[in-house]
N, C-alpha and C. Protein backbone atom coordinates (compact mmCIF):
# COMPACT_ATOMS: atom_id res chain seq x y z
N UNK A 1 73.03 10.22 78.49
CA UNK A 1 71.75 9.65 78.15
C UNK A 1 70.65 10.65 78.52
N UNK A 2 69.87 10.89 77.36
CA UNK A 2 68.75 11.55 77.89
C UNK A 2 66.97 10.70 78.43
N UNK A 3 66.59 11.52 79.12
CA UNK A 3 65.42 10.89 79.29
C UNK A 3 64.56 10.70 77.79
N UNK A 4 64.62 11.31 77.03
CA UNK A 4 63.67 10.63 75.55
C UNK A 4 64.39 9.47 75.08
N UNK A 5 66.09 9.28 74.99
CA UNK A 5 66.44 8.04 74.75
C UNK A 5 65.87 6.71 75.55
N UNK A 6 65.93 6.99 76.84
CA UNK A 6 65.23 6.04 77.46
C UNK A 6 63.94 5.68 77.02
N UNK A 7 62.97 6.47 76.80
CA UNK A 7 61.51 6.29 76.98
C UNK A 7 61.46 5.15 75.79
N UNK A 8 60.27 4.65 75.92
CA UNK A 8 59.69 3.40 74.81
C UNK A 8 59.49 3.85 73.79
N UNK A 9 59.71 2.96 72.62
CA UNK A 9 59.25 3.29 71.56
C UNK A 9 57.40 3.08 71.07
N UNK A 10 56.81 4.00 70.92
CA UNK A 10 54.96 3.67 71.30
C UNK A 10 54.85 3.00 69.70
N UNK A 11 55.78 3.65 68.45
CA UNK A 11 55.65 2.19 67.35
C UNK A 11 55.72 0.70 67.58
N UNK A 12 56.85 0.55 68.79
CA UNK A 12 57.19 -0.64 68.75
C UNK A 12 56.31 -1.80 69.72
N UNK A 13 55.89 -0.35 70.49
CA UNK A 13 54.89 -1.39 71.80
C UNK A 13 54.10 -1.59 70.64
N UNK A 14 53.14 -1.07 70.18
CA UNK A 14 52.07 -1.00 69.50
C UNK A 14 52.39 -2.36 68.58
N UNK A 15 53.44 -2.29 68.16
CA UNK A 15 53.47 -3.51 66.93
C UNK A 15 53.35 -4.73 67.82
N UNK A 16 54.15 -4.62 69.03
CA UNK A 16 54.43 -5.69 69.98
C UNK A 16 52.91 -6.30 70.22
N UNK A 17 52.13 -5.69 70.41
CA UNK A 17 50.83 -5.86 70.99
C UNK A 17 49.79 -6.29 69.99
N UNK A 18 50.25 -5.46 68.62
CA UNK A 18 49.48 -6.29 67.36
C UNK A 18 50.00 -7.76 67.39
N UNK A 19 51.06 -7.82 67.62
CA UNK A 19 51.42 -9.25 67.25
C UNK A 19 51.05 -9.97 68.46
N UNK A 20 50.81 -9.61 69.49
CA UNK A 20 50.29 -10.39 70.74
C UNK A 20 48.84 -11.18 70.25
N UNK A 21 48.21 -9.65 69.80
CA UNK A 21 46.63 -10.10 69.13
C UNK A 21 46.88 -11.19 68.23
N UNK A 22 47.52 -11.07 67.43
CA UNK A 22 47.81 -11.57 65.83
C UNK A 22 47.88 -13.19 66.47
N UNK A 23 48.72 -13.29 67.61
CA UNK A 23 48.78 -14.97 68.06
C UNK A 23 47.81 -15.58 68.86
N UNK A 24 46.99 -14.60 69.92
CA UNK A 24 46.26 -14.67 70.10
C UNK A 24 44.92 -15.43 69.03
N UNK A 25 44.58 -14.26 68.39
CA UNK A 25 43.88 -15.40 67.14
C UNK A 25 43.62 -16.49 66.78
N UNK A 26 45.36 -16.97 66.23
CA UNK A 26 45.89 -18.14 65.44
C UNK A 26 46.02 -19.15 66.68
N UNK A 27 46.07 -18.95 68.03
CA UNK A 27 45.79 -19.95 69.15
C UNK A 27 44.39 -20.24 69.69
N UNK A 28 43.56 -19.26 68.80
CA UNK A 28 41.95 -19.49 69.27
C UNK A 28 41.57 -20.19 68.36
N UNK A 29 42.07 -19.97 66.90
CA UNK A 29 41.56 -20.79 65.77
C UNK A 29 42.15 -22.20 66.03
N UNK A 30 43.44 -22.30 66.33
CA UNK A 30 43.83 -24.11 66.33
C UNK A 30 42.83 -24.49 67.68
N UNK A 31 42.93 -24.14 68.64
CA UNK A 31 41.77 -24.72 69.76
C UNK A 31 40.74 -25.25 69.23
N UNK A 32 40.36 -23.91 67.99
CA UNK A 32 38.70 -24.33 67.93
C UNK A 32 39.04 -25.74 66.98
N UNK A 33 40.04 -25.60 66.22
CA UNK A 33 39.84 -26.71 65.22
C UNK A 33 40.22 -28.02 66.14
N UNK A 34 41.17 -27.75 67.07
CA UNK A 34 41.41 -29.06 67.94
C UNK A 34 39.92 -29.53 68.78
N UNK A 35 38.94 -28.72 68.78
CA UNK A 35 38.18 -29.21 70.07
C UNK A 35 36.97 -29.78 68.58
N UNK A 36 37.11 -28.93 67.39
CA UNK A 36 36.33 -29.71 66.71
C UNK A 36 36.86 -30.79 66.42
N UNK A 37 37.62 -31.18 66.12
CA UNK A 37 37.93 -32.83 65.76
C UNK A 37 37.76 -33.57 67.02
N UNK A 38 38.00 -33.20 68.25
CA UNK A 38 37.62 -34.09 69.19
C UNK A 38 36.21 -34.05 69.39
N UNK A 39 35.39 -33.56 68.92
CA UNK A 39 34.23 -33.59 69.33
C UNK A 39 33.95 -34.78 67.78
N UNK A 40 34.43 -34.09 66.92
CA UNK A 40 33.86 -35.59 65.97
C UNK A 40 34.35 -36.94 66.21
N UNK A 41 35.75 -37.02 66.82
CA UNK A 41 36.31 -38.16 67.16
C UNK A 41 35.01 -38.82 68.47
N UNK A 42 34.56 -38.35 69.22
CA UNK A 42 33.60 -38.70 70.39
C UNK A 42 32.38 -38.93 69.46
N UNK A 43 32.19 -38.22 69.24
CA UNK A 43 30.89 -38.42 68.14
C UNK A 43 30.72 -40.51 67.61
N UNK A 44 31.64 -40.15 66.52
CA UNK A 44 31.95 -41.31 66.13
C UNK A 44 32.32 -42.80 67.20
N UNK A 45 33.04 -42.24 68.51
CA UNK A 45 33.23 -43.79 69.19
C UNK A 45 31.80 -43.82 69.66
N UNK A 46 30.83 -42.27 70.12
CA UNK A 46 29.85 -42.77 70.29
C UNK A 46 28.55 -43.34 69.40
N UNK A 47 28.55 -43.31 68.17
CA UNK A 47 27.85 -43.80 67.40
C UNK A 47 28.23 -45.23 67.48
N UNK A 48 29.37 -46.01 67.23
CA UNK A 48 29.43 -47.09 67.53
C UNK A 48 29.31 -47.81 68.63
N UNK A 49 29.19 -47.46 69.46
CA UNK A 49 28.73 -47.93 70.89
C UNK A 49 27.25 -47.42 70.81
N UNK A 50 26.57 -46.90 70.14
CA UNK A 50 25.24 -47.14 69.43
C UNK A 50 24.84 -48.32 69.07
N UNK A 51 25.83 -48.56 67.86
CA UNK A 51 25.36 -50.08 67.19
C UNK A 51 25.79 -50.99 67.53
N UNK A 52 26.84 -51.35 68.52
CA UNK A 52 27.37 -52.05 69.54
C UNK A 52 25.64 -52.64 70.41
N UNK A 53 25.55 -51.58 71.02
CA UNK A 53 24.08 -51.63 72.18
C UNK A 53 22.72 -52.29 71.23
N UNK A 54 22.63 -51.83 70.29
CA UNK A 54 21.81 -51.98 69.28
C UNK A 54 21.87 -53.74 68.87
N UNK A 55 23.20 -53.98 68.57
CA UNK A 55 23.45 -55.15 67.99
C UNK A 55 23.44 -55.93 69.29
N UNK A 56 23.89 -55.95 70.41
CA UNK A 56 23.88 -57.01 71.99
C UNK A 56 21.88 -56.95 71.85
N UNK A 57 21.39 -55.69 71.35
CA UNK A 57 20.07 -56.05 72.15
C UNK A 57 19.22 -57.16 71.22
N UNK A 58 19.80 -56.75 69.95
CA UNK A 58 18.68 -57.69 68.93
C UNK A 58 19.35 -58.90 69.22
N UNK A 59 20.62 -59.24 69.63
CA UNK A 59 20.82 -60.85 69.72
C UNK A 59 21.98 -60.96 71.08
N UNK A 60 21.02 -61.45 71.83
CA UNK A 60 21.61 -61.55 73.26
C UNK A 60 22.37 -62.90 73.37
């Protein structure tokens, strides 16, 4: 065995590491889309607990 057989392949890190990025990404984009739907899901229970408050006040 020589020492260049051993050494790393710098194509393969390199790809390794694109694809690290590459998931990276695609785990920032579902977050964002997960934290946007929960923010509309809150949105919405809180609008109705709007007209909830709204509706107790006009008729107690």
């Amino acid at each position: 065995m020589t020492a260049t057989a051993d050494a790393p392949d710098p194509a393969s890190d390199e790809d390794r590491w694109c694809h690290i990025q590459d998931r990276l990404v695609q785990v920032r984009a579902r977050v964002q889309e997960e934290m946007r739907a929960a923010i509309a899901s809150i949105d919405a229970a809180l609008a109705e607990l709007d007209t909830l408050r709204r509706h107790l006040a006009d008729h107690p």
